[in-house]
C-alpha atoms as a PDB file:
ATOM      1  CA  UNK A   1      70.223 169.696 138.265  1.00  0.00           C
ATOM      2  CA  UNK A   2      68.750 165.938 138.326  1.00  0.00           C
ATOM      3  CA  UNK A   3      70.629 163.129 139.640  1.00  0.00           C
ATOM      4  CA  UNK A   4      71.266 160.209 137.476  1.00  0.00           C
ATOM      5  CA  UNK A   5      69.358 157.231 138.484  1.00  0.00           C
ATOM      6  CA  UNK A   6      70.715 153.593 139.236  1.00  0.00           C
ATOM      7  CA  UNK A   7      68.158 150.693 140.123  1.00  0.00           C
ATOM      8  CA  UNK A   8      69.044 147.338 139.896  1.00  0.00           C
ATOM      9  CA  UNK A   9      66.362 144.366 139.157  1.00  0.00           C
ATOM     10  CA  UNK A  10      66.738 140.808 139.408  1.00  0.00           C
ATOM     11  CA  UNK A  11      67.052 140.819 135.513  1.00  0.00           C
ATOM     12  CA  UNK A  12      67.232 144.448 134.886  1.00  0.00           C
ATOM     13  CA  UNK A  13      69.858 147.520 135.421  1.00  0.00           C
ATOM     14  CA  UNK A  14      68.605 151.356 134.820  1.00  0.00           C
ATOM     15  CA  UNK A  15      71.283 153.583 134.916  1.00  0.00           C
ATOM     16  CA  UNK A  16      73.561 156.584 132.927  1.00  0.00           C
ATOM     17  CA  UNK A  17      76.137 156.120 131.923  1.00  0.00           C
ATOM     18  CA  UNK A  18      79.557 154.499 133.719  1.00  0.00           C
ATOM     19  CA  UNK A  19      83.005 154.664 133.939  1.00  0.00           C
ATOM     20  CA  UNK A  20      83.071 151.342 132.868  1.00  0.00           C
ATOM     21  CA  UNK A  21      80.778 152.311 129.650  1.00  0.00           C
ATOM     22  CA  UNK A  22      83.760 153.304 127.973  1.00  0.00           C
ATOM     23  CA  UNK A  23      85.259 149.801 127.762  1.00  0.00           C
ATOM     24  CA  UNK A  24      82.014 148.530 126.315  1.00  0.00           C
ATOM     25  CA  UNK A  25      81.664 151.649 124.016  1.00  0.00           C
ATOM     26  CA  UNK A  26      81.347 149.513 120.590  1.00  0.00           C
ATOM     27  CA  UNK A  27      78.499 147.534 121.702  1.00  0.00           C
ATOM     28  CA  UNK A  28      76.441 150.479 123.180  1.00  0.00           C
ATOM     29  CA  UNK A  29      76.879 151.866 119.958  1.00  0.00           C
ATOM     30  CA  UNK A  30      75.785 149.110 118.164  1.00  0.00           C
ATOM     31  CA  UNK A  31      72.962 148.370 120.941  1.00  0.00           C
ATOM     32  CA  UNK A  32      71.905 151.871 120.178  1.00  0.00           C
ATOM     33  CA  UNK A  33      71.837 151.925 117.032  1.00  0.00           C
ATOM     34  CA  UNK A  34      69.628 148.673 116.504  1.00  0.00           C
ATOM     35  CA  UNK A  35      67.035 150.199 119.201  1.00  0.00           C
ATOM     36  CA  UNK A  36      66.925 153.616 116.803  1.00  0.00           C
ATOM     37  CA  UNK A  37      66.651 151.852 113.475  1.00  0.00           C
ATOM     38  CA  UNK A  38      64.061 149.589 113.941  1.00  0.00           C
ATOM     39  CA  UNK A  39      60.891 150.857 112.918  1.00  0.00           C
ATOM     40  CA  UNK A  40      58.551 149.155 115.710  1.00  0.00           C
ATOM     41  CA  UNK A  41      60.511 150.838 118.076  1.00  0.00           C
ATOM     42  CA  UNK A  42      59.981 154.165 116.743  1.00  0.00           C
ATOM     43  CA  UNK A  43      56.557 154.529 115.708  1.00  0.00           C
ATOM     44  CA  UNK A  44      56.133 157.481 118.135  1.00  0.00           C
ATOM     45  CA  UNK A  45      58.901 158.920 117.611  1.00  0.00           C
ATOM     46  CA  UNK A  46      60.168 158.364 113.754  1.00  0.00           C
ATOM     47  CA  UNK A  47      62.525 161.597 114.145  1.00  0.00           C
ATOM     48  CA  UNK A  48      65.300 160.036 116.063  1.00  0.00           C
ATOM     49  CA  UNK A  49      65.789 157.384 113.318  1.00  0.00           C
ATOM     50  CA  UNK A  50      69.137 156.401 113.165  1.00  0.00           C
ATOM     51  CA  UNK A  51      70.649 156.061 109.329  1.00  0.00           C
ATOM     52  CA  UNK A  52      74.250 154.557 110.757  1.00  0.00           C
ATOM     53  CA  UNK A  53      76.434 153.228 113.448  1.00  0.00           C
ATOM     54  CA  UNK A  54      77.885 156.513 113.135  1.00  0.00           C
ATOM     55  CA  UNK A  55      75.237 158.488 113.897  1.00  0.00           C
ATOM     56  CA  UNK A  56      74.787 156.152 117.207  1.00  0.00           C
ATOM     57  CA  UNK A  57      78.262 156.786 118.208  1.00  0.00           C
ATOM     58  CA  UNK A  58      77.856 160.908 117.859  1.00  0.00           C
ATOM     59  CA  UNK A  59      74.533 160.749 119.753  1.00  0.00           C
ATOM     60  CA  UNK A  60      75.933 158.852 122.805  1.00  0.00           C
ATOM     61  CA  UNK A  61      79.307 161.318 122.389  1.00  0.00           C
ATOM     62  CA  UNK A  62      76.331 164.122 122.977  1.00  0.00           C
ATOM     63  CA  UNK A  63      74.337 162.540 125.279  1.00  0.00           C
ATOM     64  CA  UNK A  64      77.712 161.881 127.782  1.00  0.00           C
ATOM     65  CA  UNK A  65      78.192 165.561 126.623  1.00  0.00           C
ATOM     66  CA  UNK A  66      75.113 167.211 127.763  1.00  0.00           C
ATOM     67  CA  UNK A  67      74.721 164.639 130.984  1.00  0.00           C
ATOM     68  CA  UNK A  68      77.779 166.661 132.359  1.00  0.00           C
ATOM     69  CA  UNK A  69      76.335 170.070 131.252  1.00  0.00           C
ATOM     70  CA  UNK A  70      73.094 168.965 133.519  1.00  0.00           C
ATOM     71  CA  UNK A  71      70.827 169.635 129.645  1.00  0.00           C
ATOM     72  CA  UNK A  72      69.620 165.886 129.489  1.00  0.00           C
ATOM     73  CA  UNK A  73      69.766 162.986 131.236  1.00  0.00           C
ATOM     74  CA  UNK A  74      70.289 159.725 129.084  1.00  0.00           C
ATOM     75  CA  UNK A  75      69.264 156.302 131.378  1.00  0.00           C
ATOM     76  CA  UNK A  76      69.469 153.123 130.159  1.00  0.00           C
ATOM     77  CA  UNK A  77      67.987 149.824 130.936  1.00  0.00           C
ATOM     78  CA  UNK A  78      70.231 146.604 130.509  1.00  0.00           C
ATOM     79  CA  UNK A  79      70.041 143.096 130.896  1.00  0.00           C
ATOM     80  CA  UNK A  80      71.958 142.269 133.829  1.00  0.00           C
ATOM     81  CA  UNK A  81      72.893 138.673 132.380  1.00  0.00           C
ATOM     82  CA  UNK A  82      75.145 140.811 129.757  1.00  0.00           C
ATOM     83  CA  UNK A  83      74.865 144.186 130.004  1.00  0.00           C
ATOM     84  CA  UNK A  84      72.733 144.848 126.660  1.00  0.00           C
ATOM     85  CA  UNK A  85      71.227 148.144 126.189  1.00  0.00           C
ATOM     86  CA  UNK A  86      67.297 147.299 125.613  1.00  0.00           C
ATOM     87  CA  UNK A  87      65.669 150.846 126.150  1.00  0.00           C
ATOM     88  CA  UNK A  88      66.498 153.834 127.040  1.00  0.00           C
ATOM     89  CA  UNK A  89      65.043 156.955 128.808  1.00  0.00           C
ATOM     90  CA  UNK A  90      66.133 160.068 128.040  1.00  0.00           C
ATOM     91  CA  UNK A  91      65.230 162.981 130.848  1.00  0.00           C
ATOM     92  CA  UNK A  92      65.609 166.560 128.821  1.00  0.00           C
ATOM     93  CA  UNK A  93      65.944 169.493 131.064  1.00  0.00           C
ATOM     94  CA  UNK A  94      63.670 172.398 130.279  1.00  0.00           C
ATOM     95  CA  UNK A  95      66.861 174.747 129.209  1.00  0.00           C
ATOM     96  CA  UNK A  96      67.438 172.130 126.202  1.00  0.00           C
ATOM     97  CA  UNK A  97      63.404 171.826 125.461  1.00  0.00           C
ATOM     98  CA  UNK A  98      63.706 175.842 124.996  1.00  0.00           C
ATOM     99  CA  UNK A  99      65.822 174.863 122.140  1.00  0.00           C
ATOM    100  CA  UNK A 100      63.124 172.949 120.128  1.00  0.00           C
ATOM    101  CA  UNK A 101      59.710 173.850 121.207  1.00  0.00           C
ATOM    102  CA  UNK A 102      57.821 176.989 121.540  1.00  0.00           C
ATOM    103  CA  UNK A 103      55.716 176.209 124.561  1.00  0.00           C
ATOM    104  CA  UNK A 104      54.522 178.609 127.810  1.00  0.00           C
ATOM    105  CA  UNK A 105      55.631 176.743 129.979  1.00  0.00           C
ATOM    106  CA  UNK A 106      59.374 174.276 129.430  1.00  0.00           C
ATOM    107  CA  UNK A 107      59.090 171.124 131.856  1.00  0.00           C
ATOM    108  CA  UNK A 108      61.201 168.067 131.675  1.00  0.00           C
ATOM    109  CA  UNK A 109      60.408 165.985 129.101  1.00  0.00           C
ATOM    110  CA  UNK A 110      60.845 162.142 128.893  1.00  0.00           C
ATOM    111  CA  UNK A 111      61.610 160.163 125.774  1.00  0.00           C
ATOM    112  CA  UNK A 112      61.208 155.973 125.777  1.00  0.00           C
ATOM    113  CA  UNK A 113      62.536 153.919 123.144  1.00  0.00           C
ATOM    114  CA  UNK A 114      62.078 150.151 123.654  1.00  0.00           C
ATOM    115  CA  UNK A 115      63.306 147.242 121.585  1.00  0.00           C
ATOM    116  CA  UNK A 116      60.478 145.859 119.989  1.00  0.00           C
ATOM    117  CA  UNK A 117      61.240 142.050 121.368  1.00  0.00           C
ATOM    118  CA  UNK A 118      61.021 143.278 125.024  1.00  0.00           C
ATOM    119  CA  UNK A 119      57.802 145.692 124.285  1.00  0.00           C
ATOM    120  CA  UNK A 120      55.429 143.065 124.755  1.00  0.00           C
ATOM    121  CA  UNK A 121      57.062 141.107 127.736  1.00  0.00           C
ATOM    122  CA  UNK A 122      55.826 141.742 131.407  1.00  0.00           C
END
């Protein structure tokens, strides 16, 4: 099982998710749902379009889900200034890539989704 990571920048925070993330629930939702709805932000990866807030609140309800089953590992980066989810990382375990591929061979996989406002910024 992987360990969740937590790194702290002067204007960045990576982490998974935090007892205090359920107080803020409503805006990761709605942070989440603008980062998987925009279609800059998902021109590699058009299948994890997002059609409605609800769909962004089931898909953090699965990802808290399968972080405490050890299946993926959902990070996100903030701005520490107020806390704003602008990417995300998600870290699937080879058990839940068994699910949807047919490879030899079932690694981790990584998945990046970037607003498109801070794709372009060093």
């Amino acid at each position: 099982m992987l360990v969740p990571v937590h790194l702290e920048k002067e204007t960045l925070i990576i982490q998974s998710f935090g007892a205090e993330d359920l107080q803020k629930w409503p805006a990761m939702v709605t942070d989440i749902y603008a980062l998987l709805s925009d279609n800059q932000t998902l021109k590699y990866l058009p299948f994890k379009r997002l059609n409605s807030i609800d769909d962004a609140d089931v898909l953090l309800k699965n990802a808290l889900l399968n972080l405490h089953c050890g299946r993926n590992y959902l990070h996100f980066i903030r701005k520490k200034s107020d806390g704003r989810i602008i990417c995300f990382i998600d870290v699937i375990s080879p058990e839940m890539a068994r699910e949807h591929y047919r490879l030899h061979q079932y690694p981790y996989f990584i998945e990046f989704c970037i607003k498109t406002e801070y794709s372009k910024k060093r």
